[in-house]
Protein backbone atom coordinates (compact mmCIF):
# COMPACT_ATOMS: atom_id res chain seq x y z
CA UNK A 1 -12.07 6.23 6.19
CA UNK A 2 -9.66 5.78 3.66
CA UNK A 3 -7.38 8.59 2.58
CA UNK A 4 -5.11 9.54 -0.43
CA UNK A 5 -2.42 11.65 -1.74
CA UNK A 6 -2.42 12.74 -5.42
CA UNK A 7 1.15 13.23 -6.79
CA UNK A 8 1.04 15.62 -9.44
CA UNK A 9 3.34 16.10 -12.07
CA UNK A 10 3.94 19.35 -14.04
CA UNK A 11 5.75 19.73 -17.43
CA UNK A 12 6.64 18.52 -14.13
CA UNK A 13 13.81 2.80 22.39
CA UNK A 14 15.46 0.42 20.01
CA UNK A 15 14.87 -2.63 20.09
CA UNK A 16 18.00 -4.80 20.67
CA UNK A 17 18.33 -5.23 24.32
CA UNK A 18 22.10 -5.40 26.29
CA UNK A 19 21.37 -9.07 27.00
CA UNK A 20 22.00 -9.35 22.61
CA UNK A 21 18.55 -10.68 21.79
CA UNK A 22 16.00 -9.00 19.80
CA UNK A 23 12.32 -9.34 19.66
CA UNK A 24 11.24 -10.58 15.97
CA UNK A 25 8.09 -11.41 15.07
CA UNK A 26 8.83 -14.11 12.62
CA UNK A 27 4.80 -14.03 11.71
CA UNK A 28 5.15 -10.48 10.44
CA UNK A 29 7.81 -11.70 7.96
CA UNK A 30 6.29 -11.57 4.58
CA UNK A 31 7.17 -14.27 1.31
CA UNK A 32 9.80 -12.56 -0.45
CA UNK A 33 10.94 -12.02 -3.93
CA UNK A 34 14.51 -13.28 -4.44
CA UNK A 35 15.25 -11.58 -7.61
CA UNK A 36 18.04 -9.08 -6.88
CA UNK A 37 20.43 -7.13 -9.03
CA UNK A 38 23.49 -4.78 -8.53
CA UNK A 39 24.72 -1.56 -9.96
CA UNK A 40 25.97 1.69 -9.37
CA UNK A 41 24.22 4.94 -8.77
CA UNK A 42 25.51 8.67 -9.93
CA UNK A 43 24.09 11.81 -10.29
CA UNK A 44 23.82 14.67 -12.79
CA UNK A 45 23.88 18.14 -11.11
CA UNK A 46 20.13 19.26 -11.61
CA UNK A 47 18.88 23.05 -13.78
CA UNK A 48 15.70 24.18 -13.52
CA UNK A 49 13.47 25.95 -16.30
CA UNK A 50 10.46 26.85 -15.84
CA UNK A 51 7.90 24.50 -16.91
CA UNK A 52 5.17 24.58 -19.22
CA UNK A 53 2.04 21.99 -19.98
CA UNK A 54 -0.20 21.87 -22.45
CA UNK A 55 -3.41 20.67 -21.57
CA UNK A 56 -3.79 18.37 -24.29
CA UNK A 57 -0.78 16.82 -23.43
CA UNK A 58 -1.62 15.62 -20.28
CA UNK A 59 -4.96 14.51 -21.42
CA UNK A 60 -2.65 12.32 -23.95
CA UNK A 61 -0.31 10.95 -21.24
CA UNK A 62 -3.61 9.65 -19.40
CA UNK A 63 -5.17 8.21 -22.14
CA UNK A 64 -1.90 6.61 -22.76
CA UNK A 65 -1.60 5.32 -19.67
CA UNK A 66 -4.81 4.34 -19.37
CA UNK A 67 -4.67 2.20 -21.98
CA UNK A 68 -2.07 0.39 -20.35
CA UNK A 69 -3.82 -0.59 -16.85
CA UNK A 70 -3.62 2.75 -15.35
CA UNK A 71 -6.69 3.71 -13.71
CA UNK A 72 -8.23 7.29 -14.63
CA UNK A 73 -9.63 8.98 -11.37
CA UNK A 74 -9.96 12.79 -12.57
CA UNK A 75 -14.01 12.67 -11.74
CA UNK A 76 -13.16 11.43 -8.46
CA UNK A 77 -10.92 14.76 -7.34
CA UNK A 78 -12.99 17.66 -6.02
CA UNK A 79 -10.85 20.37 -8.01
CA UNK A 80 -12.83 23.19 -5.98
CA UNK A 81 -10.99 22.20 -2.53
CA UNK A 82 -7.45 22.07 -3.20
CA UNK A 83 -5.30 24.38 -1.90
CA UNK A 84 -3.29 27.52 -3.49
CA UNK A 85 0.08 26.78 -1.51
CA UNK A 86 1.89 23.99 -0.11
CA UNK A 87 1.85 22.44 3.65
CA UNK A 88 5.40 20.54 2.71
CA UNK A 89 7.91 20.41 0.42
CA UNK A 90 10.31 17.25 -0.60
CA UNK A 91 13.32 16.75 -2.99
CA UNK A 92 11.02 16.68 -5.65
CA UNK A 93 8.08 18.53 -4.93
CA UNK A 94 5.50 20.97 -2.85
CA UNK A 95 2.51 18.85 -1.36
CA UNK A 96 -0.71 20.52 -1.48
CA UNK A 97 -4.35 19.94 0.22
CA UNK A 98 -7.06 18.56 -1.35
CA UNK A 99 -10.15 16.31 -1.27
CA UNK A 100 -12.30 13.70 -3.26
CA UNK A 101 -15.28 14.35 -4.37
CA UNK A 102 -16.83 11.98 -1.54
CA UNK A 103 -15.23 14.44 0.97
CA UNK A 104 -12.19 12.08 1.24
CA UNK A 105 -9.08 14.38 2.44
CA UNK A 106 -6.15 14.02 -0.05
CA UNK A 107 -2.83 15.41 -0.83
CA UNK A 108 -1.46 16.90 -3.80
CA UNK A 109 2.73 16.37 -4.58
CA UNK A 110 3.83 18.52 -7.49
CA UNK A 111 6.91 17.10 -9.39
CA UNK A 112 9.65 19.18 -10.65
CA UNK A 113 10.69 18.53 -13.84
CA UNK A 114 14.22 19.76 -15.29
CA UNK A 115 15.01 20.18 -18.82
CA UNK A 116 17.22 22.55 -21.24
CA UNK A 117 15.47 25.93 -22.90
CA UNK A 118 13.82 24.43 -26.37
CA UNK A 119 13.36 21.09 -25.52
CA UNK A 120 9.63 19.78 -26.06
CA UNK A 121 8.08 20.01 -22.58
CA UNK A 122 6.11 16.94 -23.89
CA UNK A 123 9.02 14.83 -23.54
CA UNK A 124 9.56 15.69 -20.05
CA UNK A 125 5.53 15.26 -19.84
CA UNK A 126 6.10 11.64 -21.18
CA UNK A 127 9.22 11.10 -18.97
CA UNK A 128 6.91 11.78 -15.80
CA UNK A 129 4.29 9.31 -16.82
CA UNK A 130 6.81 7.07 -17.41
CA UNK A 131 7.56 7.37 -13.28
CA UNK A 132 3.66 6.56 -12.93
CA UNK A 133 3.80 3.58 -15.14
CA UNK A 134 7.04 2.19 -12.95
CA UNK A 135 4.79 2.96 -9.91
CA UNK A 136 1.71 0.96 -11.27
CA UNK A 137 3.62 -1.74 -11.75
CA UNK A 138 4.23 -2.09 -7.92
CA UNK A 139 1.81 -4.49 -5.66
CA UNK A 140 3.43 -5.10 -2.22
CA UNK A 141 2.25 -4.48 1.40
CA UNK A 142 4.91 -2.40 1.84
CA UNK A 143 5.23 -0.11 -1.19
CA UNK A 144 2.78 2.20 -1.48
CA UNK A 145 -0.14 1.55 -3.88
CA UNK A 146 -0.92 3.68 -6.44
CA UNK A 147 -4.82 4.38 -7.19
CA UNK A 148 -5.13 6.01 -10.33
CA UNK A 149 -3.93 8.89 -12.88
CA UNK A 150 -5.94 12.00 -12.90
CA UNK A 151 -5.45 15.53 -15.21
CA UNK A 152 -5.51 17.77 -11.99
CA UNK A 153 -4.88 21.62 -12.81
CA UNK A 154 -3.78 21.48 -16.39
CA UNK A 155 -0.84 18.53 -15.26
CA UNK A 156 -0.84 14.78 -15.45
CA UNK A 157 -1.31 13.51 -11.58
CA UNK A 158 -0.94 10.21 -9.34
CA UNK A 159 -3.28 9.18 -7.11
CA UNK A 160 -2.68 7.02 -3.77
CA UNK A 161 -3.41 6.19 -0.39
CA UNK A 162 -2.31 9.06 2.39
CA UNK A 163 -1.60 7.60 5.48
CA UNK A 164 -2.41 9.48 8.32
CA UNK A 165 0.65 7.70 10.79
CA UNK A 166 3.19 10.21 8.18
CA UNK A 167 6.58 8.73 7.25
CA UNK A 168 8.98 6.73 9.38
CA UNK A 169 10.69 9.33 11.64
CA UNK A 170 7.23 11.11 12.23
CA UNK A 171 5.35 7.98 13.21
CA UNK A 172 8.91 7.06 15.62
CA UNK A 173 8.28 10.01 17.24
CA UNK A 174 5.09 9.02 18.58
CA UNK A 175 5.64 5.50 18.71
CA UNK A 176 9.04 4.90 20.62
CA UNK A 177 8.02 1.43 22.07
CA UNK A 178 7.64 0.27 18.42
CA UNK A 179 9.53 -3.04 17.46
CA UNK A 180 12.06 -1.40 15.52
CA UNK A 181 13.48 -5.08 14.30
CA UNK A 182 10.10 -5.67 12.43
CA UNK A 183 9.91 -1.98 10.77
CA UNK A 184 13.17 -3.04 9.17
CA UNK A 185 12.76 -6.26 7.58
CA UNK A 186 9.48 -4.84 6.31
CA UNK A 187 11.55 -2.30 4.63
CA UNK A 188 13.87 -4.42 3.66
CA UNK A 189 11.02 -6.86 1.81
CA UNK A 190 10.00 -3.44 0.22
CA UNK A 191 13.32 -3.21 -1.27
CA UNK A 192 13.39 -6.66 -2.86
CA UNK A 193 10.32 -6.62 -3.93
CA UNK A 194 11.16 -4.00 -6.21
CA UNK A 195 14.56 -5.27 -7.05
CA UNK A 196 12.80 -7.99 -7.82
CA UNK A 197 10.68 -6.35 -10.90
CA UNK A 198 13.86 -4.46 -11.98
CA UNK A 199 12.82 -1.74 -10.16
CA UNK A 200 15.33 0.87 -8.47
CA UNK A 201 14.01 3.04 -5.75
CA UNK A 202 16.69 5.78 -6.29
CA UNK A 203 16.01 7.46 -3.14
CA UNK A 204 15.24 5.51 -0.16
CA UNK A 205 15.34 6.75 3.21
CA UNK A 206 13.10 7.57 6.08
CA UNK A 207 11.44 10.54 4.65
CA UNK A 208 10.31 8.23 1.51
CA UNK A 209 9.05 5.47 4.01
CA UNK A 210 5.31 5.90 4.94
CA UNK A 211 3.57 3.70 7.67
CA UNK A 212 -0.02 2.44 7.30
CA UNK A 213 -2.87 2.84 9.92
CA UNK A 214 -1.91 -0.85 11.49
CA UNK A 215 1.73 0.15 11.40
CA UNK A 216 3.08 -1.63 8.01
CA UNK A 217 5.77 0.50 6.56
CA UNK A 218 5.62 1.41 2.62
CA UNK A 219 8.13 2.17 0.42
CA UNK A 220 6.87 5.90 -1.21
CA UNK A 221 8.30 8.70 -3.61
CA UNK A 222 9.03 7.07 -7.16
CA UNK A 223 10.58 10.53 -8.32
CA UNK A 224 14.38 9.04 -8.80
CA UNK A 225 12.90 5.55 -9.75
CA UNK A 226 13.62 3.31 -12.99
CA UNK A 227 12.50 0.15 -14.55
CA UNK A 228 13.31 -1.38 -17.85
CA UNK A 229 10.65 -0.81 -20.07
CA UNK A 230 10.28 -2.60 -22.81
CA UNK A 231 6.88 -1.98 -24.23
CA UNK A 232 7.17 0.07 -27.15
CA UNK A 233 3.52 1.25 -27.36
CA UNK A 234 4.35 3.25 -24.66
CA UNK A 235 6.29 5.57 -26.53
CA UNK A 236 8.49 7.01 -23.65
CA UNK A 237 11.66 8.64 -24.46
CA UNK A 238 15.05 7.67 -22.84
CA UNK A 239 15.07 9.65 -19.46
CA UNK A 240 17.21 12.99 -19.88
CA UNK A 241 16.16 14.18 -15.96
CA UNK A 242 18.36 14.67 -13.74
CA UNK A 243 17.41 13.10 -10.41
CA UNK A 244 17.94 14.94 -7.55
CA UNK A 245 19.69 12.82 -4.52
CA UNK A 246 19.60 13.19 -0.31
CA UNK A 247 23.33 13.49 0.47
CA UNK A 248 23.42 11.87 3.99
CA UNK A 249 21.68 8.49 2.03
CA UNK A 250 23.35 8.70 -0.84
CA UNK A 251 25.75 5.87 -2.23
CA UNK A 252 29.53 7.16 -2.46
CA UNK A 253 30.45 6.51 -5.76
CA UNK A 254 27.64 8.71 -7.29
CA UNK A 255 30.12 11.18 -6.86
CA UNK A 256 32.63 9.81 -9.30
CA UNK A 257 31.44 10.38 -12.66
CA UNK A 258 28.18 11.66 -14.10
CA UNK A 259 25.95 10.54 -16.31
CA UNK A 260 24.76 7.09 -14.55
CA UNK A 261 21.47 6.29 -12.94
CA UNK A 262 20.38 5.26 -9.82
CA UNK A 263 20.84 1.54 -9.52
CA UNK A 264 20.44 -1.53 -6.67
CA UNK A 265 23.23 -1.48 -5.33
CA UNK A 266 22.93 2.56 -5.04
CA UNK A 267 19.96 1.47 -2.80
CA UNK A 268 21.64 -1.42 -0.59
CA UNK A 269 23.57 1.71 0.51
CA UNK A 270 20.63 4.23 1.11
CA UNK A 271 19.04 0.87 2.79
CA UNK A 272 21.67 0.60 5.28
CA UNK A 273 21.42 4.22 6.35
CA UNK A 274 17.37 4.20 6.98
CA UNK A 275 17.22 0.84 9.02
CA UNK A 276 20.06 3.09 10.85
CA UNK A 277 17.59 5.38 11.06
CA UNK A 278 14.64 3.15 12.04
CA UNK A 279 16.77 1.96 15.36
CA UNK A 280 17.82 5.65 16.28
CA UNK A 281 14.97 7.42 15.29
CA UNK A 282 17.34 10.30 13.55
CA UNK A 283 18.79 10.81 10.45
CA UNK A 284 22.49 9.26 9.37
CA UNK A 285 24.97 11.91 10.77
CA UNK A 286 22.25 14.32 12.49
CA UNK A 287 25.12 16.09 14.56
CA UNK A 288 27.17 16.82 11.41
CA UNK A 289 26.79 19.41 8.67
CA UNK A 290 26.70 18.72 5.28
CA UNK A 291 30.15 20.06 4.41
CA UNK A 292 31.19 18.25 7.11
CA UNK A 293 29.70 15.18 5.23
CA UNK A 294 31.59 16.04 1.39
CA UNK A 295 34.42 15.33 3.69
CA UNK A 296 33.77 12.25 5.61
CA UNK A 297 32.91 10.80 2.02
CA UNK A 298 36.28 11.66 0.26
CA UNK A 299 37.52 10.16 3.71
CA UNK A 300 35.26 6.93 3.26
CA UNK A 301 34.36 7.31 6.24
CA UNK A 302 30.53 5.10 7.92
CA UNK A 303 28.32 6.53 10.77
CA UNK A 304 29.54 5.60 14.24
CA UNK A 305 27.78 2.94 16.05
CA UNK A 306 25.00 3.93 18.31
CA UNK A 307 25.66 2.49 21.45
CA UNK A 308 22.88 3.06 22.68
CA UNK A 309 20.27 0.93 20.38
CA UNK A 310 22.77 -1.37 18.98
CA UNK A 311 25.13 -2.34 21.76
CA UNK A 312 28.38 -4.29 21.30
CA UNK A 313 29.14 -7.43 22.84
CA UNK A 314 25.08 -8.23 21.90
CA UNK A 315 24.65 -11.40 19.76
CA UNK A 316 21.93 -9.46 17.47
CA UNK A 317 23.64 -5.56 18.27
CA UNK A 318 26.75 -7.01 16.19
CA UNK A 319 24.93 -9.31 13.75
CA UNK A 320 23.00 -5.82 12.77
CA UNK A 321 25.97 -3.79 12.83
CA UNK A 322 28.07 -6.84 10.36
CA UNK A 323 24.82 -6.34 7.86
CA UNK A 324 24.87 -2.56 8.07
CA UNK A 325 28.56 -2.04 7.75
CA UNK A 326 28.27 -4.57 4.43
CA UNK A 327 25.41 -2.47 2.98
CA UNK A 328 28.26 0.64 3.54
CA UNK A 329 30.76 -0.78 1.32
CA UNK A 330 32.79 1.39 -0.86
CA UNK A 331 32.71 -0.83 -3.42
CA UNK A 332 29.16 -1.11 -4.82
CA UNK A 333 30.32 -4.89 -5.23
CA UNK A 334 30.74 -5.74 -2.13
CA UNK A 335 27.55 -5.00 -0.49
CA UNK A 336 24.88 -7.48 -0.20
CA UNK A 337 21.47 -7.70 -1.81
CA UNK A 338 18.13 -7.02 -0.36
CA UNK A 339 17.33 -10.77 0.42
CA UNK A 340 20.57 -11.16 1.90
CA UNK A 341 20.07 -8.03 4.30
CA UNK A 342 16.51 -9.36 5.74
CA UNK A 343 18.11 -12.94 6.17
CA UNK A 344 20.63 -11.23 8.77
């Protein structure tokens, strides 16, 4: 039985052995999209307001995007079996409980919208429909597919597929023997897929990574996203958000100035750090604090090899440690595309 999450927005072992060979499946290797860009991601120190939604406007921002290929699925959610409070919270949002009308279990993501006192909360309505038109543009085994729009609760929603396996780390846990080779290059075809469309995740790591009943992973969580939209029908406004960001991911030079936006090569970096944490089954620098990590950045400092899962003196251990210390460059520059990452 197929499941789904709704994603609601309110006005919001390893696997290298010591002997140095891995175990890839080259079958599981997917045709890839060689379209790749570069750029630089910052970030803008996030406020929150409260937020308000007018009914009406979310019934526009469906019709809207409706019009433009997005699937309408509001009859389909059983509004009588959601829940009143969150089982999990993200970066962006609380996840509730909920169900199709068919009996279908679902979940429910709220997004968290910022924006300054007297500013239409319609614009910000707009903005997050904007993040579901990026996400209906995506169709790849391994991002996440997006079912349909929905007005769920007075606010403009997503609908998609749950996956009952949970995100990367979870599914680890109870799948150590796992080939942890394969998990990554799926990720990594993820990533260029997107790049490919002119797509930026924004916020890729193992959290964001959901794996499928058979074991595919999917690219998830198109909060930070952006894609160049060019259709003027649309009628979104330039994106005035601030996005929020997961420090221990998070590509150094977003620190150095504000007012940029996530961008590729931002995500080359945040790649690096989640096939990291595919092979280790923790996240980048779990035995540090975050203070402790303010500093290793200024210090330009890069994780220290795990031993353990990616031995040296290993033909593949050091051909995976090369690819990983090139997706850590300090200069956004030097770092190599998506493609070029899966090719190693």
């Amino acid at each position: 039985m197929l499941r789904f999450s709704v994603i609601l927005f309110r006005c919001p072992p390893g696997t290298i052995s010591q002997s140095g060979r891995s175990t890839i499946s080259h079958s599981t290797r997917l045709k890839r999209n060689r379209h790749i860009f570069t750029g630089i991601y910052h970030h803008r120190q996030p406020q929150l307001y409260t937020n308000t939604l007018l009914p009406q406007s979310c019934t526009e921002v469906v019709a809207l995007l409706n019009k433009h290929g997005c699937n309408d699925v509001t009859d389909s959610l059983d509004m009588s079996a959601c829940s009143q409070h969150p089982f999990a919270s993200g970066g962006f949002g609380d996840v509730f409980f909920g169900r199709l009308c068919d009996g279908t279990a679902v979940a429910i993501k709220t997004i968290r919208t910022y924006y300054k006192p007297g500013e239409e909360a319609l614009v910000y309505n707009k903005q997050a429909a904007k993040e579901v038109y990026t996400w209906s543009k995506c169709k790849h085994p391994n991002v996440v597919q997006l079912t349909g729009l929905a007005v769920f609760r007075d606010c403009v929603a997503m609908v998609s597929r749950w996956e009952e396996n949970g995100n990367l780390l979870s599914y680890l846990s109870s799948h150590s023997s796992t080939d942890r080779c394969n998990l990554s290059l799926a990720i990594c075809d993820g990533l260029a897929y997107l790049h490919g469309i002119t797509i930026v995740h924004g916020d890729l790591k193992g959290a964001n990574v959901l794996i499928a009943q058979d074991g595919t992973p999917m690219l998830a969580d198109f909060g930070n996203a952006t894609l160049d939209i060019s259709n003027p029908t649309l009628g979104f406004t330039q994106n005035n958000t601030k996005p929020s960001f997961s420090l221990r991911w998070t590509a150094p030079e977003m620190f150095d100035e504000e007012g940029s936006v996530p961008t590729m090569a931002g995500d080359i970096y945040s790649l690096g750090m989640t096939i990291l944490e595919t092979f280790t089954s923790e996240i980048p620098f779990a035995d540090k604090t975050d203070r402790w990590l303010l500093v290793h950045i200024f210090h330009r400092k890069i994780p220290s090899r795990p031993e353990k899962v990616i031995p040296t003196r290993s033909i593949d251990g050091d051909k995976l440690w090369d690819i990983l210390t090139k997706c850590w460059s300090y200069d956004p520059k030097d770092r190599p595309n998506a493609i070029e990452v899966w090719d190693e």
